[in-house]
PDB file of N, CA and C in Angstrom:
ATOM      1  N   UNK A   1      10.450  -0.806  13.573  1.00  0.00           N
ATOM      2  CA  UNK A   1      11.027  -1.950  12.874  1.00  0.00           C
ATOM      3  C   UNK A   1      10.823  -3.222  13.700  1.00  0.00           C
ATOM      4  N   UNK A   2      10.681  -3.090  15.282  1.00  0.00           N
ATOM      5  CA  UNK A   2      10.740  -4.645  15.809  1.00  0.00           C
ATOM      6  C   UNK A   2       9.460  -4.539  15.644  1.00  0.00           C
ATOM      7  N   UNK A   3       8.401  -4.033  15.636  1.00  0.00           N
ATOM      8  CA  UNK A   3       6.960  -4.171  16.079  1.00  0.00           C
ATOM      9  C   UNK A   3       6.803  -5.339  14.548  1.00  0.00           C
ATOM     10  N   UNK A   4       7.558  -4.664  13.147  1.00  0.00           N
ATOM     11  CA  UNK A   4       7.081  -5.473  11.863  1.00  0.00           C
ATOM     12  C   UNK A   4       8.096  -6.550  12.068  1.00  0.00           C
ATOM     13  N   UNK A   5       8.738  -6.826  12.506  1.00  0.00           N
ATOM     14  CA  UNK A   5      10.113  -7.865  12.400  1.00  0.00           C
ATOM     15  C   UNK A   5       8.715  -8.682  13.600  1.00  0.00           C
ATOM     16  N   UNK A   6       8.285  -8.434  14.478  1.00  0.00           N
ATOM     17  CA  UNK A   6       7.582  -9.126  15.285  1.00  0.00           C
ATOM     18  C   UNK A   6       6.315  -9.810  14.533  1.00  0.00           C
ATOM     19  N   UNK A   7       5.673  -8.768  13.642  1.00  0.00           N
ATOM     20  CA  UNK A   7       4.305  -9.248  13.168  1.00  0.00           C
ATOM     21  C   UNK A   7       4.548 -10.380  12.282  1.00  0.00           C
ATOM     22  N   UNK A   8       6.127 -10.382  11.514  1.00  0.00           N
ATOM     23  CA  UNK A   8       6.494 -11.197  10.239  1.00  0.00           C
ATOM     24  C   UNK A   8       6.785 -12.689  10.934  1.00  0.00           C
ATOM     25  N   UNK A   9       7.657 -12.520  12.274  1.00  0.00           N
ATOM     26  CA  UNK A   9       7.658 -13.786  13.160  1.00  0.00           C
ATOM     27  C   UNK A   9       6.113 -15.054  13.718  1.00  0.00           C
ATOM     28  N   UNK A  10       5.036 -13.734  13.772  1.00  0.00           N
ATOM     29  CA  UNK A  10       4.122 -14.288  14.193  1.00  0.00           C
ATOM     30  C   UNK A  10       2.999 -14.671  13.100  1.00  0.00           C
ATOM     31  N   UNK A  11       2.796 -13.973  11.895  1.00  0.00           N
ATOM     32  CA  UNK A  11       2.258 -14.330  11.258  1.00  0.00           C
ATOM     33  C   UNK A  11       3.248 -14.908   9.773  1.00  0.00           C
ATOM     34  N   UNK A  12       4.360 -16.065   9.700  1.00  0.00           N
ATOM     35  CA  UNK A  12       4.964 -16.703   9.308  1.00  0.00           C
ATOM     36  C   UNK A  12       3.872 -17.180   7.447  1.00  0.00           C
ATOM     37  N   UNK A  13       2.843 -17.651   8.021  1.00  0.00           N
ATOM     38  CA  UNK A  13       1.966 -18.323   6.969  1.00  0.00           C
ATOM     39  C   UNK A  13       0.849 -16.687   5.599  1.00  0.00           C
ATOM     40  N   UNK A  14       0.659 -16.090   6.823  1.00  0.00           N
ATOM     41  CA  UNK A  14       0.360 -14.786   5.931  1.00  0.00           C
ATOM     42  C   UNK A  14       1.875 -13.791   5.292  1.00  0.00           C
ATOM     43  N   UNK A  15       2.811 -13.831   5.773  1.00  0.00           N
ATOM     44  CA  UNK A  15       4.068 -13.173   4.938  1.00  0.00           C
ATOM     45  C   UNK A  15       4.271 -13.833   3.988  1.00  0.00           C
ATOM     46  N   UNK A  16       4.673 -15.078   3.786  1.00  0.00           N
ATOM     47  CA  UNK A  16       5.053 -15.954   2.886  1.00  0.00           C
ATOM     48  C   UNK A  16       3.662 -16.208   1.661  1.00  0.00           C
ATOM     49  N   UNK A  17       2.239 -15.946   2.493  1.00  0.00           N
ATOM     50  CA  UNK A  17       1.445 -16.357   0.612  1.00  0.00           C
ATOM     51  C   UNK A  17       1.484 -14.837   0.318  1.00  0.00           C
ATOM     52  N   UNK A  18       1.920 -13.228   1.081  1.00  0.00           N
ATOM     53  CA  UNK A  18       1.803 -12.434   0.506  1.00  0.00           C
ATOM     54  C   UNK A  18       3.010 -11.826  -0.549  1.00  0.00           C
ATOM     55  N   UNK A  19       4.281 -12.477   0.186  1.00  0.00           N
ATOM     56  CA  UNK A  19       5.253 -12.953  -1.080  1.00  0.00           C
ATOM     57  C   UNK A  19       5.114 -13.740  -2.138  1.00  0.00           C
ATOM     58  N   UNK A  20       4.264 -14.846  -2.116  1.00  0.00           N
ATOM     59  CA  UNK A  20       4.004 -15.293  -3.006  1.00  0.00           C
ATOM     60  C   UNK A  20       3.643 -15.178  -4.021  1.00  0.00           C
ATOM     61  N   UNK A  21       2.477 -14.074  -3.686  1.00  0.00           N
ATOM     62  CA  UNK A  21       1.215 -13.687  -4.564  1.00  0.00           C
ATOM     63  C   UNK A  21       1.928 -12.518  -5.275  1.00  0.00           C
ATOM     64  N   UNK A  22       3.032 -11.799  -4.529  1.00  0.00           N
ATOM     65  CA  UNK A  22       3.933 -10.797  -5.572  1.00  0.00           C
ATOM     66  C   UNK A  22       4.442 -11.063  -6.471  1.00  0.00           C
ATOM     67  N   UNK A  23       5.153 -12.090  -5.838  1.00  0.00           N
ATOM     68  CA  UNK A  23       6.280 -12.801  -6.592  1.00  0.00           C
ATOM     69  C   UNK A  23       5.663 -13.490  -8.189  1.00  0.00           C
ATOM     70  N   UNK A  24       3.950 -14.214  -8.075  1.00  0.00           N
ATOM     71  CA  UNK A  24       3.188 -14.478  -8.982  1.00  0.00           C
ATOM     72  C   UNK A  24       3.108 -13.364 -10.102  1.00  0.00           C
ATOM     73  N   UNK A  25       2.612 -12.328  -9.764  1.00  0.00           N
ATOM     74  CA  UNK A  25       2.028 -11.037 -10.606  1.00  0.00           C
ATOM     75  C   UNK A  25       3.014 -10.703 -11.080  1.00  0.00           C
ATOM     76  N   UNK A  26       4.416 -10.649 -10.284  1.00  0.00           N
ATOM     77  CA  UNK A  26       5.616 -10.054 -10.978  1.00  0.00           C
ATOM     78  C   UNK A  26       5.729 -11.006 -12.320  1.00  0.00           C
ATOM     79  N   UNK A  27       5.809 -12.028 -11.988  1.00  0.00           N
ATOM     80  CA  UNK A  27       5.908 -13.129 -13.081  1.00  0.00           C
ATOM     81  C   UNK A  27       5.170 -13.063 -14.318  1.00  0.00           C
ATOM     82  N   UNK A  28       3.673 -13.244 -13.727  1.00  0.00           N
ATOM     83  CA  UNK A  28       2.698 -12.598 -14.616  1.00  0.00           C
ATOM     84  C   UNK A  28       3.126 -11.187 -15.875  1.00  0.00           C
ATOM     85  N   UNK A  29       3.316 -10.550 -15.342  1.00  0.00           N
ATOM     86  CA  UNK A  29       3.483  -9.531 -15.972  1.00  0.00           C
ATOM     87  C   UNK A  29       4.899  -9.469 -17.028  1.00  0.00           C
ATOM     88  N   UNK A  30       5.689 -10.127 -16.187  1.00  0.00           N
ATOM     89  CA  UNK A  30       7.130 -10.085 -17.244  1.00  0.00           C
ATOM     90  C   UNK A  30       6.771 -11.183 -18.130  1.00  0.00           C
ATOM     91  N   UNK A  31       5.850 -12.326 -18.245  1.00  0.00           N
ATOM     92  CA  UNK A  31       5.642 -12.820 -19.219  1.00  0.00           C
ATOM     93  C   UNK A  31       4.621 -12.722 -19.830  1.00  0.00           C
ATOM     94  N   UNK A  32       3.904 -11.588 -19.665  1.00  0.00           N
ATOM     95  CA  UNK A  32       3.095 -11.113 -21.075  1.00  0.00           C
ATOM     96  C   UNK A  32       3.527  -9.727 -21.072  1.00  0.00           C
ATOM     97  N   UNK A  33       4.964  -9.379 -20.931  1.00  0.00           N
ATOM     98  CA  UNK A  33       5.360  -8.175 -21.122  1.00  0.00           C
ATOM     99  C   UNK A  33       6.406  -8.997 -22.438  1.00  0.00           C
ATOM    100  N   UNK A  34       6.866  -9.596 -21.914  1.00  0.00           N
ATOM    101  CA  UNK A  34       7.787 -10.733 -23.357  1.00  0.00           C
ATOM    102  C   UNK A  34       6.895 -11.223 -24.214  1.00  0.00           C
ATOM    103  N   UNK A  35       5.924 -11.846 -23.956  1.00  0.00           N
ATOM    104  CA  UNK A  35       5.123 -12.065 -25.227  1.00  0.00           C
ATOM    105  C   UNK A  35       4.436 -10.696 -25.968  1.00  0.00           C
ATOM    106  N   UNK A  36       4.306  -9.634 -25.408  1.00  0.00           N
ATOM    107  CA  UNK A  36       3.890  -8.734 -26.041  1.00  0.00           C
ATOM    108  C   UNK A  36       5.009  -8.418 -26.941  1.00  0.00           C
ATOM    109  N   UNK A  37       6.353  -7.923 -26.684  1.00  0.00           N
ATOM    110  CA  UNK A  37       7.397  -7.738 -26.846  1.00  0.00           C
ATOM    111  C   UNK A  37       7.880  -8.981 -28.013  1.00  0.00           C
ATOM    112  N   UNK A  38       7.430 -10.097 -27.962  1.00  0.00           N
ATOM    113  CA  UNK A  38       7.893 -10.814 -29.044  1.00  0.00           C
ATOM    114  C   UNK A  38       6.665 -10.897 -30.105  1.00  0.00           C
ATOM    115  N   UNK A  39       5.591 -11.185 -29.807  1.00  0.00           N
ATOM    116  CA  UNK A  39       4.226 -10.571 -30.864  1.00  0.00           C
ATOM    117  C   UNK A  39       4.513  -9.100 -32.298  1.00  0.00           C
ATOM    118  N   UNK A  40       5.086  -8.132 -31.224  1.00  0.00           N
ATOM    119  CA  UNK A  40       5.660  -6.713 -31.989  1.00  0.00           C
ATOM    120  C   UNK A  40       6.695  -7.439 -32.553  1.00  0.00           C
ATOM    121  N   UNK A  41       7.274  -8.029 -32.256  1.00  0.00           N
ATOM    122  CA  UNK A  41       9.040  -8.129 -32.815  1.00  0.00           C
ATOM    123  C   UNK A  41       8.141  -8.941 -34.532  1.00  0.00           C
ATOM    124  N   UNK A  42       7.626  -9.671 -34.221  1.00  0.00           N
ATOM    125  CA  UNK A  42       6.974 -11.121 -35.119  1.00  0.00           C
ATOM    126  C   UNK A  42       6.408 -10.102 -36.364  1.00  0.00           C
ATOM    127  N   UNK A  43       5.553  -9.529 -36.027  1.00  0.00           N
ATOM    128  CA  UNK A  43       4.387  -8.970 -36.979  1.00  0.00           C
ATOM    129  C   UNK A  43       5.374  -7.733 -37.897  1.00  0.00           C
TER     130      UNK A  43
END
């Protein structure tokens, strides 16, 4: 656990765009999981 608590301290700029880029796709996905979801509801 300190060795990753260490790597997250030192590489500050790569943790944060690889949260990012989750945090994106998650997004991604719940909104064409709702538009799919409202498309079915529509038709």
């Amino acid at each position: 656990m300190r060795l990753a608590w260490n790597e997250i301290v030192h590489y500050k700029l790569r943790c944060s765009l690889i949260v990012k880029v989750i945090f994106l796709i998650d997004y991604l996905v719940s909104f064409l999981t709702g538009s799919a979801y409202g498309l079915t509801q529509d038709y």
